[in-house]
C-alpha atoms as a PDB file:
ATOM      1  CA  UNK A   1     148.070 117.279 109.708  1.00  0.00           C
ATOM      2  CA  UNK A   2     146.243 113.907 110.686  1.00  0.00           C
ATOM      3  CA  UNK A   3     143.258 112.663 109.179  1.00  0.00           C
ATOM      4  CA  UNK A   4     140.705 112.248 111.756  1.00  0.00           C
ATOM      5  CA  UNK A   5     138.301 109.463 112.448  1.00  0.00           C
ATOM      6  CA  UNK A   6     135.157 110.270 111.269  1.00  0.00           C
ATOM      7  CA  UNK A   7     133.599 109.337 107.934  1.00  0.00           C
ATOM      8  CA  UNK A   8     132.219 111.397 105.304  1.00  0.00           C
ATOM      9  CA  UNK A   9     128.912 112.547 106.384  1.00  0.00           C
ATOM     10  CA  UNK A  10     127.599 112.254 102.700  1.00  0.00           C
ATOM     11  CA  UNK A  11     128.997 108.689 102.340  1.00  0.00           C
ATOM     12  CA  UNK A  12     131.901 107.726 100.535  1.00  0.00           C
ATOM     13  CA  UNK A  13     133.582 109.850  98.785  1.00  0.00           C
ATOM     14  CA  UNK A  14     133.694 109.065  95.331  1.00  0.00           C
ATOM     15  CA  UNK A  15     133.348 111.811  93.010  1.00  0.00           C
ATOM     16  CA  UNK A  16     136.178 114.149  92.580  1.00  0.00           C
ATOM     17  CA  UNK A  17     136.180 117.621  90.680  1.00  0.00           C
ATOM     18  CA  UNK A  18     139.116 119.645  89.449  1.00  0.00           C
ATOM     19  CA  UNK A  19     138.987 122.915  89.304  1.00  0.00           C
ATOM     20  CA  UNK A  20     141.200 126.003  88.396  1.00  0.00           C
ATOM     21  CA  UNK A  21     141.695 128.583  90.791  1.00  0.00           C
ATOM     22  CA  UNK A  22     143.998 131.751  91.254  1.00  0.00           C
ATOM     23  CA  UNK A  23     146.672 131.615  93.567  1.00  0.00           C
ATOM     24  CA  UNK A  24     145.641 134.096  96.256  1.00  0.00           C
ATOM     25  CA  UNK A  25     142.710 132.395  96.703  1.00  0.00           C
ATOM     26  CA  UNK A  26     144.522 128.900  96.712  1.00  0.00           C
ATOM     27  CA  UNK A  27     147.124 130.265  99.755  1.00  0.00           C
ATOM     28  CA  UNK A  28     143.822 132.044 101.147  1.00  0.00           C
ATOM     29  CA  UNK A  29     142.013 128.194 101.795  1.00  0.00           C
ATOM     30  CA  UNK A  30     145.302 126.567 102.566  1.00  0.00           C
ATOM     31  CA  UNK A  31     145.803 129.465 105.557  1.00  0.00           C
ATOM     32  CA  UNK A  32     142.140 128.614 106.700  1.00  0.00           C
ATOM     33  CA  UNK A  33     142.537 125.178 106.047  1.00  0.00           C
ATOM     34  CA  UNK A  34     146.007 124.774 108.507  1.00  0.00           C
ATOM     35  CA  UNK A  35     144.396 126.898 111.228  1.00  0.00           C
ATOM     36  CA  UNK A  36     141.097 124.596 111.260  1.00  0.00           C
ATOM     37  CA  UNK A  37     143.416 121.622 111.386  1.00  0.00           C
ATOM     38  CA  UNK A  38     142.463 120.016 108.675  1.00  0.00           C
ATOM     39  CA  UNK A  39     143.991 119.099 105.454  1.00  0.00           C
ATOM     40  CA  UNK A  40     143.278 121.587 102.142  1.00  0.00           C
ATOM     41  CA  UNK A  41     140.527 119.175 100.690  1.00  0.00           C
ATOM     42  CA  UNK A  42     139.164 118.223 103.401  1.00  0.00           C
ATOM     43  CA  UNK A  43     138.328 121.814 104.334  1.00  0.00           C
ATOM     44  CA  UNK A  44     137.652 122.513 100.628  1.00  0.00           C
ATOM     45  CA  UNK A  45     134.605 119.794 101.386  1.00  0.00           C
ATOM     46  CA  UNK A  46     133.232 121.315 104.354  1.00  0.00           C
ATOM     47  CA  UNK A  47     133.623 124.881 102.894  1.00  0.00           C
ATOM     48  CA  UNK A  48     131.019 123.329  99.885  1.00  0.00           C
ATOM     49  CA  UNK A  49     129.069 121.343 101.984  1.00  0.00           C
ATOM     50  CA  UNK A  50     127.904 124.230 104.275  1.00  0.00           C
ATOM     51  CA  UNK A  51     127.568 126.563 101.166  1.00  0.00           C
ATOM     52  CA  UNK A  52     125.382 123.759  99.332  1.00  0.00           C
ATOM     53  CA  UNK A  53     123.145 122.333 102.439  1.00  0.00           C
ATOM     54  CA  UNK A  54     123.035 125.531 104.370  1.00  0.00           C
ATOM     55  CA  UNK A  55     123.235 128.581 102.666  1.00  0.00           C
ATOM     56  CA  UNK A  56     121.734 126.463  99.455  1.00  0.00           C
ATOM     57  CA  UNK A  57     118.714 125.014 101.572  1.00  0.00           C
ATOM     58  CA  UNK A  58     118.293 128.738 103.271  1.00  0.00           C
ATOM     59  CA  UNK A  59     117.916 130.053 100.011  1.00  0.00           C
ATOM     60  CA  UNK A  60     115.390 127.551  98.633  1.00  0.00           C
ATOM     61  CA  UNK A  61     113.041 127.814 101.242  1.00  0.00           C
ATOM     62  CA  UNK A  62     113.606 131.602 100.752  1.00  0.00           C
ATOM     63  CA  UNK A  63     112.220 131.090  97.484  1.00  0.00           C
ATOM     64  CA  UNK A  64     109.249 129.140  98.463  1.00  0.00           C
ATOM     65  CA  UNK A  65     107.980 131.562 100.944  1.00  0.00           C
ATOM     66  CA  UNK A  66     107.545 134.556  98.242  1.00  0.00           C
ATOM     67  CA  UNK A  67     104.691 135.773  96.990  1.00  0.00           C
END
């Protein structure tokens, strides 16, 4: 797999973060990672990215429209 053009859409990326996973779910992102094209982390990235600024955002402003 190729890296592609683009840039980080957060900025450089300069952090990294180990973590420990099992291995079903390791061959589980690498499967969904090959047939998006993309390399493992770079999927891994995306994966968190949506999670944090979509489904995160969603949930705030959930929060702020309650009672």
């Amino acid at each position: 797999m190729s890296r592609g053009q683009s840039t980080a859409p957060f900025g450089k990326l300069t952090e990294e973060l180990r973590i420990g996973i099992d291995e079903l779910t390791r061959d589980s992102l690498t499967a969904l990672a090959f047939a998006a094209d993309k390399p493992l982390a770079e999927y891994i990235r995306e994966v968190l990215h949506l999670h944090l600024h979509v489904h995160g955002h969603a949930a705030v402003l959930r929060s702020r429209m309650a009672p």
